[in-house]
N, C-alpha and C. Protein backbone atom coordinates (compact mmCIF):
# COMPACT_ATOMS: atom_id res chain seq x y z
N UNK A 1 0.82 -1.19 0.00
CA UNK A 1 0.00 0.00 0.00
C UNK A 1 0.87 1.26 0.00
N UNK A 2 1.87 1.46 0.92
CA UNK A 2 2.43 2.76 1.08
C UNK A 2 3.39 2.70 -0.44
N UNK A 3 3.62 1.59 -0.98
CA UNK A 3 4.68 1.90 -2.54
C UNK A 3 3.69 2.27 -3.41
N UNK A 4 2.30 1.52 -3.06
CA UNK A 4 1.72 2.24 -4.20
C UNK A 4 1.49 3.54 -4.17
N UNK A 5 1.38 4.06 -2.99
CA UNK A 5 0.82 5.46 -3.05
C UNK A 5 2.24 6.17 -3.09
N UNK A 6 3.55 5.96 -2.80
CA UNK A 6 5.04 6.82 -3.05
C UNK A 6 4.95 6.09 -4.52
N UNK A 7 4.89 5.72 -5.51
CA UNK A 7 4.82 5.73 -6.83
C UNK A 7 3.77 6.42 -7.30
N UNK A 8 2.50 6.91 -7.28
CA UNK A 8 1.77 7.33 -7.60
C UNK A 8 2.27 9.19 -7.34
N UNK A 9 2.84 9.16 -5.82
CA UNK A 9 4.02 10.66 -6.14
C UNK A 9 5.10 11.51 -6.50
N UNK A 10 5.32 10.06 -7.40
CA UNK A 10 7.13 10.15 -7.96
C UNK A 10 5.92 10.90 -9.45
N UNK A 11 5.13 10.23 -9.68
CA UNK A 11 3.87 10.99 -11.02
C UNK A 11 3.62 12.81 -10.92
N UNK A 12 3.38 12.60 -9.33
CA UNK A 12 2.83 14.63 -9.02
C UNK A 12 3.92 15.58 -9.22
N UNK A 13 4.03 16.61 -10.10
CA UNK A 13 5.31 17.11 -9.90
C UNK A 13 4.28 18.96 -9.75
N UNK A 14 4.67 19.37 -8.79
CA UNK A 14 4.37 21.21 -8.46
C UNK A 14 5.01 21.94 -8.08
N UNK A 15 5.74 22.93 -8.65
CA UNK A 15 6.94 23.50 -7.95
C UNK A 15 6.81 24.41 -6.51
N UNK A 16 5.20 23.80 -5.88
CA UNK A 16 5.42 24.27 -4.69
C UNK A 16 5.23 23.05 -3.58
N UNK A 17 5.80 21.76 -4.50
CA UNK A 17 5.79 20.27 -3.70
C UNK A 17 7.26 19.52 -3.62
N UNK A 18 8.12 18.88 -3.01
CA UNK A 18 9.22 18.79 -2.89
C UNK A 18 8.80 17.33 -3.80
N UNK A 19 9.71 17.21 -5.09
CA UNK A 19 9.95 15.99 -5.80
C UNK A 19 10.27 14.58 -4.96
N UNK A 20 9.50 13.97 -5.23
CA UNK A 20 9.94 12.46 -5.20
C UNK A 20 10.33 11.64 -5.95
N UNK A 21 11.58 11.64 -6.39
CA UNK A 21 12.29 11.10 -7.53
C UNK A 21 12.06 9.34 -7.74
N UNK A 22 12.14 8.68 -6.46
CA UNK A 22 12.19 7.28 -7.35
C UNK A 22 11.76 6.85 -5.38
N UNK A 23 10.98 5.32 -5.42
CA UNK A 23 10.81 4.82 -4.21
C UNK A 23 11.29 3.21 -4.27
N UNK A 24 11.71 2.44 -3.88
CA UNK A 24 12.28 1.05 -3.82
C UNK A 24 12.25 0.25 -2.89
N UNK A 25 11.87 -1.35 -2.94
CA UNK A 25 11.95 -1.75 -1.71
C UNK A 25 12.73 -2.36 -1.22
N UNK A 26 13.50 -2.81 -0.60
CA UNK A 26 14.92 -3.47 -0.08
C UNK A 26 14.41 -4.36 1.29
N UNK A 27 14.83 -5.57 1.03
CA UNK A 27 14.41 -6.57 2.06
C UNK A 27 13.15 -6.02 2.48
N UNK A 28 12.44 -5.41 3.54
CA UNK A 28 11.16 -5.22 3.90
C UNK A 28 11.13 -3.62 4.57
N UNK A 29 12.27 -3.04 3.43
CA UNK A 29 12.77 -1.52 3.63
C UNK A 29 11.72 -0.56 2.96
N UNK A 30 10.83 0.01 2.72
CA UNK A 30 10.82 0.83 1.52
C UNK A 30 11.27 2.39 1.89
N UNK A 31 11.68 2.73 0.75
CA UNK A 31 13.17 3.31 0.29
C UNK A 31 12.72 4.58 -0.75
N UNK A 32 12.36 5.86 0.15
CA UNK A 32 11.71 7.17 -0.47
C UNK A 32 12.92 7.86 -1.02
N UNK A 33 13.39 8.61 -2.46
CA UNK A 33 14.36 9.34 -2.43
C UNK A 33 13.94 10.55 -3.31
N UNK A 34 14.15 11.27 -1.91
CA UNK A 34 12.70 12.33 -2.36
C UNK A 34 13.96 14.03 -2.90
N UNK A 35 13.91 14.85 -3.25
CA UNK A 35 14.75 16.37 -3.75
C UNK A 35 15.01 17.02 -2.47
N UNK A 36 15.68 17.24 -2.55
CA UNK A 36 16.68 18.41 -0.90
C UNK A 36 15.48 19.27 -0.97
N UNK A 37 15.24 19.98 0.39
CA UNK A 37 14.99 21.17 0.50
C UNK A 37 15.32 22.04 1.47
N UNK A 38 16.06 22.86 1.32
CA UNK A 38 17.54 24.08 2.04
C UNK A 38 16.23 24.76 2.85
N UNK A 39 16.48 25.17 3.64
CA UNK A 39 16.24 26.30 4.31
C UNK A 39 15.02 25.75 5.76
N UNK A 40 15.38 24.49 6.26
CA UNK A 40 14.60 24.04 7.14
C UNK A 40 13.63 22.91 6.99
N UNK A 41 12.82 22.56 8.20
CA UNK A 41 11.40 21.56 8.10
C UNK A 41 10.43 22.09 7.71
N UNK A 42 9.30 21.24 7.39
CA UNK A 42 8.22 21.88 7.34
C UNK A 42 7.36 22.44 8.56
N UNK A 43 7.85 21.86 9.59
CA UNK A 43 7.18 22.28 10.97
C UNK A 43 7.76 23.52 11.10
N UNK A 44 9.08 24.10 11.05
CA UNK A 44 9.29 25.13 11.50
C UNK A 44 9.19 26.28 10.19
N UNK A 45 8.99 26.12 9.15
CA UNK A 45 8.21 27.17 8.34
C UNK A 45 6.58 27.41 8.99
N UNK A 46 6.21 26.57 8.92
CA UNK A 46 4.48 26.63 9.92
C UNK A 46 4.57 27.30 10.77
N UNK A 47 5.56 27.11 11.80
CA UNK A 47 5.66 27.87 13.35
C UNK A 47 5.67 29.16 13.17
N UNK A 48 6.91 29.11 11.78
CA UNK A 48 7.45 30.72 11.72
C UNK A 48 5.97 31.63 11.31
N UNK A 49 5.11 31.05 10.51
CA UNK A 49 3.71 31.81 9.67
C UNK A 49 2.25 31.08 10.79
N UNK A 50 2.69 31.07 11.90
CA UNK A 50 1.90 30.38 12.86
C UNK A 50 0.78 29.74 12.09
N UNK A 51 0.97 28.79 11.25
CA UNK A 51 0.12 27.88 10.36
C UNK A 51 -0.52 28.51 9.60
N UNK A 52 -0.87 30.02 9.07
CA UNK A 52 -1.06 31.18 8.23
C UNK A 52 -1.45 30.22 6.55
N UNK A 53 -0.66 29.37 6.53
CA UNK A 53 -0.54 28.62 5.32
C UNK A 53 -0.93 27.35 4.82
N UNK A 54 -0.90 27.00 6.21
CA UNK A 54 -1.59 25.42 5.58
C UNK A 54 -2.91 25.30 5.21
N UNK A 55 -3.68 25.94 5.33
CA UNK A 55 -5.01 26.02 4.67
C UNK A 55 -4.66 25.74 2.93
N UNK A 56 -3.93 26.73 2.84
CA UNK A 56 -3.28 27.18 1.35
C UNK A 56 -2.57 26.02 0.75
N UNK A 57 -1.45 25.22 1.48
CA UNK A 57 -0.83 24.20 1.15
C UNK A 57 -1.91 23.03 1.12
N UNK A 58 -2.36 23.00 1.80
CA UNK A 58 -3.56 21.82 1.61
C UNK A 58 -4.55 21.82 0.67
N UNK A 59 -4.78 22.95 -0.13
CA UNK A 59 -5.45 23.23 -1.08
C UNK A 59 -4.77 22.99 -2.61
N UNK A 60 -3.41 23.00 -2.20
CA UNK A 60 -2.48 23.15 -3.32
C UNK A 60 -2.62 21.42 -3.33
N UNK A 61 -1.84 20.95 -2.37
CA UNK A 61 -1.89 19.40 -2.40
C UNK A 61 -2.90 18.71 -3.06
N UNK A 62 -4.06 19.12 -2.91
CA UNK A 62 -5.14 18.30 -3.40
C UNK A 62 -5.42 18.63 -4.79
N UNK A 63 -5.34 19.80 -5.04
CA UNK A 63 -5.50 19.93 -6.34
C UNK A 63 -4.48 19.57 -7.04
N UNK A 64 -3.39 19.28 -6.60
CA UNK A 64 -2.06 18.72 -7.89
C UNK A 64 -2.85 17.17 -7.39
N UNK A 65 -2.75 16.08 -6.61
CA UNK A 65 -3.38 15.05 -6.36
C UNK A 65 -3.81 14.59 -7.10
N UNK A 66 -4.88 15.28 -7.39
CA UNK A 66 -6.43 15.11 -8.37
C UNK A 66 -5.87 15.21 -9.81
N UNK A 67 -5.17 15.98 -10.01
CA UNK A 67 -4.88 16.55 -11.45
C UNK A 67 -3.37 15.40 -11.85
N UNK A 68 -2.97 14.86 -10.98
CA UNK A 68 -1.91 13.24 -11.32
C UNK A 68 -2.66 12.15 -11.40
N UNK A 69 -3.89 12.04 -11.17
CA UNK A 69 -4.94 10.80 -11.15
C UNK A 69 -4.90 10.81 -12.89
């Protein structure tokens, strides 16, 4: 279940979504190898915009989602 759904996001590409280049499974490993992203977590961008945004990001998410189906 979880490879199908990390293959189905190596498909979504939005340049306001961090790439997931390729996922693999190794002995009973699975194996995300997802694009850098500089400048922190996602928790502490949230903190910094006291969650100001995730309404917005969650809106974004779903609509790229829908539009990789």
């Amino acid at each position: 279940m979880a490879y199908r759904e990390a293959a189905l996001m190596s498909r979504f590409h939005n340049p306001n979504v961090i790439d997931l280049y390729e996922c693999f499974i190794t002995g009973r490993v699975l194996c995300i190898v997802m694009e850098y992203a500089t400048g922190g977590t996602l928790d502490r961008f949230l903190q910094k915009r006291a969650g100001k945004l995730l309404t917005q990001a969650v809106s974004i998410a779903i609509v790229g989602i829908s539009d990789a189906e």
